[in-house]
PDB file of N, CA and C in Angstrom:
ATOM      1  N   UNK A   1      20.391  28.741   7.907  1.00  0.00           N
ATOM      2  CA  UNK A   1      21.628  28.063   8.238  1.00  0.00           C
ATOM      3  C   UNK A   1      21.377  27.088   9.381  1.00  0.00           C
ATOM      4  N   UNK A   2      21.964  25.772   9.128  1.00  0.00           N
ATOM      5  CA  UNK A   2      21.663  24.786  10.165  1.00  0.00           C
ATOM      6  C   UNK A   2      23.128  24.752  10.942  1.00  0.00           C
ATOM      7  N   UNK A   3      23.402  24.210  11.919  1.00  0.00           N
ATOM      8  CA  UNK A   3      24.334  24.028  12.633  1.00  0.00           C
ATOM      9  C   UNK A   3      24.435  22.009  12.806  1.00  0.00           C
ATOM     10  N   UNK A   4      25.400  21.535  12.891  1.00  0.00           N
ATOM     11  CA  UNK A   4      25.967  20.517  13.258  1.00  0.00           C
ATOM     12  C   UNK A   4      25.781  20.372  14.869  1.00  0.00           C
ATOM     13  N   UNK A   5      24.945  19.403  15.827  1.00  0.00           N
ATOM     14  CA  UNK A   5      24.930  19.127  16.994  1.00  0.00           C
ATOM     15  C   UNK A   5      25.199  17.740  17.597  1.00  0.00           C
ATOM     16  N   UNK A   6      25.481  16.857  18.527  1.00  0.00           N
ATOM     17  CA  UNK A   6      25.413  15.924  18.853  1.00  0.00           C
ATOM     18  C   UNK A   6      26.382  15.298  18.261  1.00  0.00           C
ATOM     19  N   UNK A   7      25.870  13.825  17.577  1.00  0.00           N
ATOM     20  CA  UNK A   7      26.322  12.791  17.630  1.00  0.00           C
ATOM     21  C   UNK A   7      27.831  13.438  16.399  1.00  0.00           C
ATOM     22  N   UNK A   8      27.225  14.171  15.455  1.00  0.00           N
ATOM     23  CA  UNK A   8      27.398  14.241  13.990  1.00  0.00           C
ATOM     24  C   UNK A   8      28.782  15.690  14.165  1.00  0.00           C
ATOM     25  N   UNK A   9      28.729  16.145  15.618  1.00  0.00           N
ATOM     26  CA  UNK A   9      29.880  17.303  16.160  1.00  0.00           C
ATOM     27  C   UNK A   9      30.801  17.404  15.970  1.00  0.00           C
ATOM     28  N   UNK A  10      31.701  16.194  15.522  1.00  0.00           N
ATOM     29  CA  UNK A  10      32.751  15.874  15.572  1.00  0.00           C
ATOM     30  C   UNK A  10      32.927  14.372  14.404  1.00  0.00           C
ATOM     31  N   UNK A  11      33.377  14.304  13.158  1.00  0.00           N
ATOM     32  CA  UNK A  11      33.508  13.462  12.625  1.00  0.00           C
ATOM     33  C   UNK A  11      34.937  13.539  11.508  1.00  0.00           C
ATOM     34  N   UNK A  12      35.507  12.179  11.759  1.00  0.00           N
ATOM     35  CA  UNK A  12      36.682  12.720  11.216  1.00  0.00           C
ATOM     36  C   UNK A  12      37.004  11.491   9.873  1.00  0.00           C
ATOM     37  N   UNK A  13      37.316  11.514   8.785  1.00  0.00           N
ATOM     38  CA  UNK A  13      38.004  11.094   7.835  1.00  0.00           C
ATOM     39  C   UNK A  13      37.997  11.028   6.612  1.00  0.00           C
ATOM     40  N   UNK A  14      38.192  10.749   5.678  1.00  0.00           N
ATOM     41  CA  UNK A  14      38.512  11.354   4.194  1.00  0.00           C
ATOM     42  C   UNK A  14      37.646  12.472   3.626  1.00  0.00           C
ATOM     43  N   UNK A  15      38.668  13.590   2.836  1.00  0.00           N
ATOM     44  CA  UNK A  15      37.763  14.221   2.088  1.00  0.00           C
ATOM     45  C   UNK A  15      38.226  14.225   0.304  1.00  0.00           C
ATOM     46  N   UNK A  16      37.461  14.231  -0.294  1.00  0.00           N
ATOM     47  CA  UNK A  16      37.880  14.590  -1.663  1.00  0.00           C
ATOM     48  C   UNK A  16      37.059  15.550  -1.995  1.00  0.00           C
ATOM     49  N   UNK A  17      37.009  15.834  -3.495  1.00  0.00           N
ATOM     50  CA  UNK A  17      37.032  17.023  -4.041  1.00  0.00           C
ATOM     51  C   UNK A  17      35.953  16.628  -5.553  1.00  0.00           C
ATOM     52  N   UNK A  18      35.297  17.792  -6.172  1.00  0.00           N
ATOM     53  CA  UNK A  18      34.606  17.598  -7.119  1.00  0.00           C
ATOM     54  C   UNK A  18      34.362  18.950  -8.097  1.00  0.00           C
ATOM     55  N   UNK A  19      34.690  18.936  -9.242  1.00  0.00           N
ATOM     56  CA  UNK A  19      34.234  20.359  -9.886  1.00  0.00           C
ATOM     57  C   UNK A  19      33.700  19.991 -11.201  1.00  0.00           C
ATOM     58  N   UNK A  20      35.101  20.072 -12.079  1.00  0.00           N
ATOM     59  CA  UNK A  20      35.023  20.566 -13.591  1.00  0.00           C
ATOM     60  C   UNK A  20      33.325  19.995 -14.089  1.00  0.00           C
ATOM     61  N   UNK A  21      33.600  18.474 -13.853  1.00  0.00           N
ATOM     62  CA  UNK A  21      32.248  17.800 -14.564  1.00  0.00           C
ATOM     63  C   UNK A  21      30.918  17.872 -13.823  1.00  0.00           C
ATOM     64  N   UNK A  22      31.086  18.811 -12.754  1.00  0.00           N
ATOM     65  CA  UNK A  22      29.569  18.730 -12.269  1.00  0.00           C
ATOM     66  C   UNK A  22      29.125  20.341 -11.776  1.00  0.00           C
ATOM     67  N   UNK A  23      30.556  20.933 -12.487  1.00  0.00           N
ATOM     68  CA  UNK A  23      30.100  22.760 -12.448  1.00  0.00           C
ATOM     69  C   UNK A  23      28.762  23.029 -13.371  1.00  0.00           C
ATOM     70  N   UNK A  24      27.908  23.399 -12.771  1.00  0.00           N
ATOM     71  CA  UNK A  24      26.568  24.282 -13.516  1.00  0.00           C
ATOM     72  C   UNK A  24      25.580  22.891 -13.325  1.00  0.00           C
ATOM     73  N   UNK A  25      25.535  21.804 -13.134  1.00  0.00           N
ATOM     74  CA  UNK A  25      24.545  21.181 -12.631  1.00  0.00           C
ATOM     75  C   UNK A  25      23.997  20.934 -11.541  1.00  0.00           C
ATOM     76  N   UNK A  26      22.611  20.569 -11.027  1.00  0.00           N
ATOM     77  CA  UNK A  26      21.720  20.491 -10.194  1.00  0.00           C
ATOM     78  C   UNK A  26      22.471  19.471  -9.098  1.00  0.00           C
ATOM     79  N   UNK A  27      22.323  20.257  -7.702  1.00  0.00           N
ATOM     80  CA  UNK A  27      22.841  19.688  -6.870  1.00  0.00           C
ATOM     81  C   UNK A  27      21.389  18.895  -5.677  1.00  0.00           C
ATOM     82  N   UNK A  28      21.580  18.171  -4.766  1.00  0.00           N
ATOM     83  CA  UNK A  28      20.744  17.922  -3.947  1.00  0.00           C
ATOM     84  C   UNK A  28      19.736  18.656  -3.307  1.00  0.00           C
ATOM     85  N   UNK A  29      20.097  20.200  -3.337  1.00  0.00           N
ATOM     86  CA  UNK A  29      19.442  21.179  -2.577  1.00  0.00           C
ATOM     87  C   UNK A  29      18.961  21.362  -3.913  1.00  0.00           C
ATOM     88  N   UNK A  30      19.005  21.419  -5.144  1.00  0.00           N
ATOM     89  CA  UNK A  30      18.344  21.982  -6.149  1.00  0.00           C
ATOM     90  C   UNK A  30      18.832  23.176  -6.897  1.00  0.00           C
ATOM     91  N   UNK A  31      20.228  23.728  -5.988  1.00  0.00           N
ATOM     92  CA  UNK A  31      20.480  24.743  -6.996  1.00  0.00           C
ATOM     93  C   UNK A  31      21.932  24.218  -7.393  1.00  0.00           C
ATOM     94  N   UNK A  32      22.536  25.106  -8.671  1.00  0.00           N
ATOM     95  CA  UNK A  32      23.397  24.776  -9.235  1.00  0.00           C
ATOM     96  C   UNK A  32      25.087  24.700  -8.869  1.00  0.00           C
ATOM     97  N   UNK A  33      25.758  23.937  -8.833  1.00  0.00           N
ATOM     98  CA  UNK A  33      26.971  23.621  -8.857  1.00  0.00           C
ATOM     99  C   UNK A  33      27.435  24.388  -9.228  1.00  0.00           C
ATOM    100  N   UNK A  34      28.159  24.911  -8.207  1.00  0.00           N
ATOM    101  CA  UNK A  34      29.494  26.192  -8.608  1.00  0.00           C
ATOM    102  C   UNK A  34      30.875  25.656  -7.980  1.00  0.00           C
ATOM    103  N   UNK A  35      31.603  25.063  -8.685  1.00  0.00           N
ATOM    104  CA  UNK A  35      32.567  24.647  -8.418  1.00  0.00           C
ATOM    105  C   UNK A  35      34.241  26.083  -7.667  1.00  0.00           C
ATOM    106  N   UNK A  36      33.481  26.845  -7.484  1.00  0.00           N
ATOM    107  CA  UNK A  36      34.141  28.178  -7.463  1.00  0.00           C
ATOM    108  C   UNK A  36      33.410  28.564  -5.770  1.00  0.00           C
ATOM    109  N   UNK A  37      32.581  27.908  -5.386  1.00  0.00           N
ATOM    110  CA  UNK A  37      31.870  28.390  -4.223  1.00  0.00           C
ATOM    111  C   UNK A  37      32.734  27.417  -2.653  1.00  0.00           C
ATOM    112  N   UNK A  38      32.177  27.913  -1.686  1.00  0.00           N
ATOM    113  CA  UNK A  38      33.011  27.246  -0.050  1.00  0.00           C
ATOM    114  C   UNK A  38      31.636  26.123   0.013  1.00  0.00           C
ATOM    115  N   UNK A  39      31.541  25.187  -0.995  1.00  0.00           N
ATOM    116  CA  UNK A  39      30.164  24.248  -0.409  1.00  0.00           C
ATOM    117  C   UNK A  39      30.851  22.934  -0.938  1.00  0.00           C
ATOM    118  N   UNK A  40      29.682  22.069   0.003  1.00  0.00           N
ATOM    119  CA  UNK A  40      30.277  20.382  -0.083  1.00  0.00           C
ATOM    120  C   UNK A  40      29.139  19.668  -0.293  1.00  0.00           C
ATOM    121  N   UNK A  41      29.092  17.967  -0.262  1.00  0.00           N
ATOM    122  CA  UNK A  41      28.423  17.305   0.036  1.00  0.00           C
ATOM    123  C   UNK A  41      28.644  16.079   1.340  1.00  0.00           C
ATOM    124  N   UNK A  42      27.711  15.852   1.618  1.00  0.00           N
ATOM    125  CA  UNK A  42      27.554  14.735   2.817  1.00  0.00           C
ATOM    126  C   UNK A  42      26.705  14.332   2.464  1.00  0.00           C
ATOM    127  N   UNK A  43      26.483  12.833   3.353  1.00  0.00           N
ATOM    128  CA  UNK A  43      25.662  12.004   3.102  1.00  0.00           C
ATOM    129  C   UNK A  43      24.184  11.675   3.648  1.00  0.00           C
ATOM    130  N   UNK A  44      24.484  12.918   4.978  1.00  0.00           N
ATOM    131  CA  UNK A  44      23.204  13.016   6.112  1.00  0.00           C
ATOM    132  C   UNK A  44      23.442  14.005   6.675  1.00  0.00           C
ATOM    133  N   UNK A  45      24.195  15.311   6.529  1.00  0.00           N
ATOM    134  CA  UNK A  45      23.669  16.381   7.339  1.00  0.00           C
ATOM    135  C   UNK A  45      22.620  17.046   6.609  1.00  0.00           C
ATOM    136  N   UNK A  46      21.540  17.624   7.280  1.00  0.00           N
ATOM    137  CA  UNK A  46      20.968  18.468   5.942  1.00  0.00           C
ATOM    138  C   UNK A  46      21.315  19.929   5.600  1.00  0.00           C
ATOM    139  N   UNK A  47      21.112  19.809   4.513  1.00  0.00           N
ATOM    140  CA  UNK A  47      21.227  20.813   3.059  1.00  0.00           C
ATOM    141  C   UNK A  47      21.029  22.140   4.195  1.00  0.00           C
ATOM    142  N   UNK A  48      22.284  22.587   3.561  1.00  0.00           N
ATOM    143  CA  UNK A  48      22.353  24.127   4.223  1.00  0.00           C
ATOM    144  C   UNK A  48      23.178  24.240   5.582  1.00  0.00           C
ATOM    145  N   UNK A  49      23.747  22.906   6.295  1.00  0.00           N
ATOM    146  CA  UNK A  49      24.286  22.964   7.163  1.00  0.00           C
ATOM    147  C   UNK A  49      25.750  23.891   6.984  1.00  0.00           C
ATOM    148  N   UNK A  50      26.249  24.302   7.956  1.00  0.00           N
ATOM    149  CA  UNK A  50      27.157  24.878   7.554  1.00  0.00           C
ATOM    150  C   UNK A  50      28.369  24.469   8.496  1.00  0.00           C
ATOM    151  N   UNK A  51      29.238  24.069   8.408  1.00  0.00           N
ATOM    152  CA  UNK A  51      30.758  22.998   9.216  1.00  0.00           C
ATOM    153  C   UNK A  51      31.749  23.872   8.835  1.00  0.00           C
ATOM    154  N   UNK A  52      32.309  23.515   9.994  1.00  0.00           N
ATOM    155  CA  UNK A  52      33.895  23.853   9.736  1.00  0.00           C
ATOM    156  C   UNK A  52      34.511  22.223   9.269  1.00  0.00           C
ATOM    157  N   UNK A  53      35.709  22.479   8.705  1.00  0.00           N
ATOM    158  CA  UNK A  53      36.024  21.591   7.935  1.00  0.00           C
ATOM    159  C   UNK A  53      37.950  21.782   8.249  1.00  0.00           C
ATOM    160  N   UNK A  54      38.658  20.913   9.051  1.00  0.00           N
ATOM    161  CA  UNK A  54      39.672  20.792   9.527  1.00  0.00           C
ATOM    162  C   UNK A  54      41.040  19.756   8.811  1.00  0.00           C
ATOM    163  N   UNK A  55      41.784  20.394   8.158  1.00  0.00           N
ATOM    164  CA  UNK A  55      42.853  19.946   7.439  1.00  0.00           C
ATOM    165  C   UNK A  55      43.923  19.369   8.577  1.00  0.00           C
ATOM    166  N   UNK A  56      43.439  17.775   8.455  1.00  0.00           N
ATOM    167  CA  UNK A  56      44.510  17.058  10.302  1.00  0.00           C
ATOM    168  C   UNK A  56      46.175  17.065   9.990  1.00  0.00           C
ATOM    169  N   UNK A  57      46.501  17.525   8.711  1.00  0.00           N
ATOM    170  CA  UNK A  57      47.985  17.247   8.167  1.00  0.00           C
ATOM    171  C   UNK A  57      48.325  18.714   8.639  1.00  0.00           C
ATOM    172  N   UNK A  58      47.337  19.334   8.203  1.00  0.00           N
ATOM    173  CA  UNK A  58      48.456  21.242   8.227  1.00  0.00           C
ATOM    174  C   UNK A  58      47.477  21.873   9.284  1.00  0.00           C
ATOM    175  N   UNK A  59      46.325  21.383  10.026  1.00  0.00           N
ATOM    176  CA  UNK A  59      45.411  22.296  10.877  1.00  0.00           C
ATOM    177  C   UNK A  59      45.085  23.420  10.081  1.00  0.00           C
ATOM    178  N   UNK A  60      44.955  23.853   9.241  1.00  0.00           N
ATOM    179  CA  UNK A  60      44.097  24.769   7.994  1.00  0.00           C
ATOM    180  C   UNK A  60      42.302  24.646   8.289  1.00  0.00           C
ATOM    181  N   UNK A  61      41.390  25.357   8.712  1.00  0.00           N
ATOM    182  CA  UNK A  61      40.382  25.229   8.955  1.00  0.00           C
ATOM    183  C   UNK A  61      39.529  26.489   7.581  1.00  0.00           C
ATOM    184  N   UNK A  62      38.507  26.190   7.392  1.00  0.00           N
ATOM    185  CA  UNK A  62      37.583  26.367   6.235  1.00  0.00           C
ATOM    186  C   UNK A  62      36.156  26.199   6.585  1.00  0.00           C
ATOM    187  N   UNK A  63      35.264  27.073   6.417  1.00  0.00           N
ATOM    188  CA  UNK A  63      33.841  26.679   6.486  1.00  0.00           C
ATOM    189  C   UNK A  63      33.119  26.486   5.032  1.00  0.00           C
ATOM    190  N   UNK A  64      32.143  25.687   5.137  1.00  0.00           N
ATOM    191  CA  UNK A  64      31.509  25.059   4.282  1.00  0.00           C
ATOM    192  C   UNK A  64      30.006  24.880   4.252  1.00  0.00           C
ATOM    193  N   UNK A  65      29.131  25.212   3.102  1.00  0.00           N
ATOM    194  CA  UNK A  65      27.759  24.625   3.120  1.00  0.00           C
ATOM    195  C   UNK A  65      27.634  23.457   2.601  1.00  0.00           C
ATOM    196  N   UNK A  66      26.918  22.790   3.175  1.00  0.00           N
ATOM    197  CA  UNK A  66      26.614  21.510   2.857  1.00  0.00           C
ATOM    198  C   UNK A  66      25.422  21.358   1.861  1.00  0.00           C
ATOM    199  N   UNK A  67      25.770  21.542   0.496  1.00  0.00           N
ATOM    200  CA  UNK A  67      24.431  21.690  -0.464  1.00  0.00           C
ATOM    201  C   UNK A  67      24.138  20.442  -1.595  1.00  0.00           C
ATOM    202  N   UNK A  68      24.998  19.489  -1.245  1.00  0.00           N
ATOM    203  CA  UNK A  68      24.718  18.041  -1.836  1.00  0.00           C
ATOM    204  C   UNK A  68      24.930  16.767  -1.391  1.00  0.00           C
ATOM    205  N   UNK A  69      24.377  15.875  -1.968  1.00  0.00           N
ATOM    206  CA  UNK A  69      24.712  14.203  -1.170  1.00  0.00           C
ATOM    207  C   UNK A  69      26.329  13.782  -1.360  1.00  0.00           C
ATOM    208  N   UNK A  70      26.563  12.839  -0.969  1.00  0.00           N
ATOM    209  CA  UNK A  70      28.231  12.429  -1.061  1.00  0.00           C
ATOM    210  C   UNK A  70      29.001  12.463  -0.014  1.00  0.00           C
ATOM    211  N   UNK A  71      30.087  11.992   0.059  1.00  0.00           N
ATOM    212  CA  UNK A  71      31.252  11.116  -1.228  1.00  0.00           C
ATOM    213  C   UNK A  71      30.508   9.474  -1.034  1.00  0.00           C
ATOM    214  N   UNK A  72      30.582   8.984  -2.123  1.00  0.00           N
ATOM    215  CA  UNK A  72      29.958   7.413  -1.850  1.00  0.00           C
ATOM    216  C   UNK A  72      31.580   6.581  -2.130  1.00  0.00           C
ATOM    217  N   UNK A  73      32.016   6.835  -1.826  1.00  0.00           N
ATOM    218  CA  UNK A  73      33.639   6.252  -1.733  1.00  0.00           C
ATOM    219  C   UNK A  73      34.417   5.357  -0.173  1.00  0.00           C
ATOM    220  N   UNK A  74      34.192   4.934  -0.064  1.00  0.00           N
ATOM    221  CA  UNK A  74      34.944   4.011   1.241  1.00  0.00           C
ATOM    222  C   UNK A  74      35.351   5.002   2.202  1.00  0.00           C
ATOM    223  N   UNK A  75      35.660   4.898   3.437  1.00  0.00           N
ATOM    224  CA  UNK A  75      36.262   6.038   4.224  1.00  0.00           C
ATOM    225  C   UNK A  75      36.193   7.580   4.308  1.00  0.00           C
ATOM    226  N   UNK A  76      35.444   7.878   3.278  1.00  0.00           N
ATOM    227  CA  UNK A  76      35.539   9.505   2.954  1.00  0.00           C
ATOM    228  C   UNK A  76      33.826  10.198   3.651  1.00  0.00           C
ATOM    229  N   UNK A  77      33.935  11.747   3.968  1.00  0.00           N
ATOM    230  CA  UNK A  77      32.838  11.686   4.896  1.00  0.00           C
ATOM    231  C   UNK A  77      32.601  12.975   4.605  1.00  0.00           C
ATOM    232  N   UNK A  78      33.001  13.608   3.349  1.00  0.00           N
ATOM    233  CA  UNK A  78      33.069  15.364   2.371  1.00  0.00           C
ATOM    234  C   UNK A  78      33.443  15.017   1.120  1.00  0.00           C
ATOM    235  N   UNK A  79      32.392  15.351   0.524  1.00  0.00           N
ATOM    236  CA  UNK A  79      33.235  15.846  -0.864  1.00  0.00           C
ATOM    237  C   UNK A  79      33.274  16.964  -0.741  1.00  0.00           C
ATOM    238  N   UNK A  80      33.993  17.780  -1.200  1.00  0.00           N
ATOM    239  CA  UNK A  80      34.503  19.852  -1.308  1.00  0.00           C
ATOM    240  C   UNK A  80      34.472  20.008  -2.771  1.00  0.00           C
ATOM    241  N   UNK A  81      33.788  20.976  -2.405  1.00  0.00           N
ATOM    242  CA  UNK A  81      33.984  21.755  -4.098  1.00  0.00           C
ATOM    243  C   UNK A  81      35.405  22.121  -4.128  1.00  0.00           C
ATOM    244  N   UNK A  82      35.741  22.165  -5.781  1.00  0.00           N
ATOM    245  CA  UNK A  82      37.095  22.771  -5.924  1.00  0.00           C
ATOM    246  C   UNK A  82      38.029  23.894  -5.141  1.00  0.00           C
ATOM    247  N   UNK A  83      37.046  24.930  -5.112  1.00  0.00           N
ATOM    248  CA  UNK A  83      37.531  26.223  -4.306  1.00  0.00           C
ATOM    249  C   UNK A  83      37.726  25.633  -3.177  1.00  0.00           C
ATOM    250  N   UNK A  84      36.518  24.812  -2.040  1.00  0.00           N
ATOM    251  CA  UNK A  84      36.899  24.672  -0.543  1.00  0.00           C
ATOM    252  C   UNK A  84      38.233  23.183  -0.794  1.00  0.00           C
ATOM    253  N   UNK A  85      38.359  23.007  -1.442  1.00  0.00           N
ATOM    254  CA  UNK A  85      39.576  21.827  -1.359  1.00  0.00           C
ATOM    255  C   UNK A  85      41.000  22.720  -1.904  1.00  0.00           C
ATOM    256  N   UNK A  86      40.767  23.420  -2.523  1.00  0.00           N
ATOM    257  CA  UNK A  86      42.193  24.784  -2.450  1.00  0.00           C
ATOM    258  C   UNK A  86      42.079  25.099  -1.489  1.00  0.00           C
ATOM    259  N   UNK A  87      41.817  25.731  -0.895  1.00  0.00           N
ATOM    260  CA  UNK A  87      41.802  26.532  -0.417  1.00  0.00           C
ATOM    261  C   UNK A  87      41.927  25.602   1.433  1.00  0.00           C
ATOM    262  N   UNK A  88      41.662  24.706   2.089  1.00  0.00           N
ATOM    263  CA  UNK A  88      41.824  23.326   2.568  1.00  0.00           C
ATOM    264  C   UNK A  88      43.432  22.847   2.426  1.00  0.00           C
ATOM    265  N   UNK A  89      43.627  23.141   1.301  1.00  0.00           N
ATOM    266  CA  UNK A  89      45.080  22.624   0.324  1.00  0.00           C
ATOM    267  C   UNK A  89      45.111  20.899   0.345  1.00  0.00           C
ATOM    268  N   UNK A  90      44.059  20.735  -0.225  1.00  0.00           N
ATOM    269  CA  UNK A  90      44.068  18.822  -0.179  1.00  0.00           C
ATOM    270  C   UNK A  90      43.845  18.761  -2.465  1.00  0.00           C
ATOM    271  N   UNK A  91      43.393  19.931  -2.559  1.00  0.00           N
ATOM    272  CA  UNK A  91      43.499  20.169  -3.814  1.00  0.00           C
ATOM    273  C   UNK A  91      44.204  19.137  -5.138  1.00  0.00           C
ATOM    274  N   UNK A  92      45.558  19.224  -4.737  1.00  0.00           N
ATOM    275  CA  UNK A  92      46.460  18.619  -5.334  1.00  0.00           C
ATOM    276  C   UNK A  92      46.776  17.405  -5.385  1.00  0.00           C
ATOM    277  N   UNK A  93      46.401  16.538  -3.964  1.00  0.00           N
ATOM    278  CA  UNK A  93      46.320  15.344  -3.580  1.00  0.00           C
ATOM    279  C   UNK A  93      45.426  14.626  -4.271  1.00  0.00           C
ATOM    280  N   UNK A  94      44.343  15.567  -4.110  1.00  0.00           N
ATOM    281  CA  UNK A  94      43.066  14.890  -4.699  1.00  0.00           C
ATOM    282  C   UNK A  94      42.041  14.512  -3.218  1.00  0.00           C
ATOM    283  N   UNK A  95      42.684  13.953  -2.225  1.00  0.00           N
ATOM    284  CA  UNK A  95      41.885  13.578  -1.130  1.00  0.00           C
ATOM    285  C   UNK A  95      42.755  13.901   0.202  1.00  0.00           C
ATOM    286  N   UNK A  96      42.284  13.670   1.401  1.00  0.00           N
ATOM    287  CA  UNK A  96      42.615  14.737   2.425  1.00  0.00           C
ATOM    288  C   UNK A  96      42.550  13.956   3.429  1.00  0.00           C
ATOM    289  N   UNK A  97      42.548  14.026   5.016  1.00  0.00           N
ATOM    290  CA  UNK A  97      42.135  13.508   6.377  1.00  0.00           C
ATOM    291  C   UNK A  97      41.958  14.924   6.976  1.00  0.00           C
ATOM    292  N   UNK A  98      40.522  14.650   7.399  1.00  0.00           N
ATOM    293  CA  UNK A  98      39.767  16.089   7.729  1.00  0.00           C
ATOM    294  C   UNK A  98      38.784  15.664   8.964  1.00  0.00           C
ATOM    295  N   UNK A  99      38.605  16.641   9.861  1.00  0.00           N
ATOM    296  CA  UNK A  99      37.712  16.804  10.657  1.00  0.00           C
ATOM    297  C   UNK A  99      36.436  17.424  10.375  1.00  0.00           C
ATOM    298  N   UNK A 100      35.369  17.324  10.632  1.00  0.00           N
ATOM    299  CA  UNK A 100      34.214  18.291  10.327  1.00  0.00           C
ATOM    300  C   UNK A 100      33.806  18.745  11.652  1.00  0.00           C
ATOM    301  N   UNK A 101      33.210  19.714  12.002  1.00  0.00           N
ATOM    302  CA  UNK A 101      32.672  20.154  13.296  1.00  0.00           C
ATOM    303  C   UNK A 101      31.564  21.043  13.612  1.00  0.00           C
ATOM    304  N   UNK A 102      30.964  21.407  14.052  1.00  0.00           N
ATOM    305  CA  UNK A 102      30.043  22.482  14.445  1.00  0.00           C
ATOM    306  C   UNK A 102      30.598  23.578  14.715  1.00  0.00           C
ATOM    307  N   UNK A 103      29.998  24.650  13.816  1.00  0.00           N
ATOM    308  CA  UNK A 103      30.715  26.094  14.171  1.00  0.00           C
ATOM    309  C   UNK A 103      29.718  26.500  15.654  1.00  0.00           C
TER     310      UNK A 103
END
């Protein structure tokens, strides 16, 4: 387990979400997509990091592994697997305003 330090401690804005079409395939770390699991992607922490992940609308906090690349979308700085975006409650929206942080 890696931890979040420095610059990368504190980063805040969009998250979305990813499942149905990429449940059971190969993720960045190499193992498989479980759209049912508390894991995400980013674009530069490395694989295995583990964040808290901060819902700025309802303060709802969630931890997360970081086991793939992403979101390549404008403004956004998480994708969440299905489960951590329920469970987050950005689910429904589809996309979120979130903090990430170092546990």
């Amino acid at each position: 387990m890696t931890s979040v330090t420095g610059a990368l401690a504190d980063q805040c804005g969009g998250a979305s979400w990813y499942g149905p079409g990429f449940h059971g395939k190969k993720t960045a770390s190499g193992e498989r997509f479980n759209e049912n699991a508390m894991t995400a992607a980013h674009k530069s922490l490395p694989l295995g990091t583990v964040v808290k992940v901060t819902n700025q609308r309802t303060g709802k906090s969630i931890k997360v592994t970081i086991n793939d690349r992403g979101p390549y979308a404008k403004g956004r700085i998480i994708d969440l697997s299905k489960a951590a975006a329920a469970k987050l409650g950005t689910q429904a929206s589809g996309v979120g305003k979130v903090c990430i942080a170092e546990l």
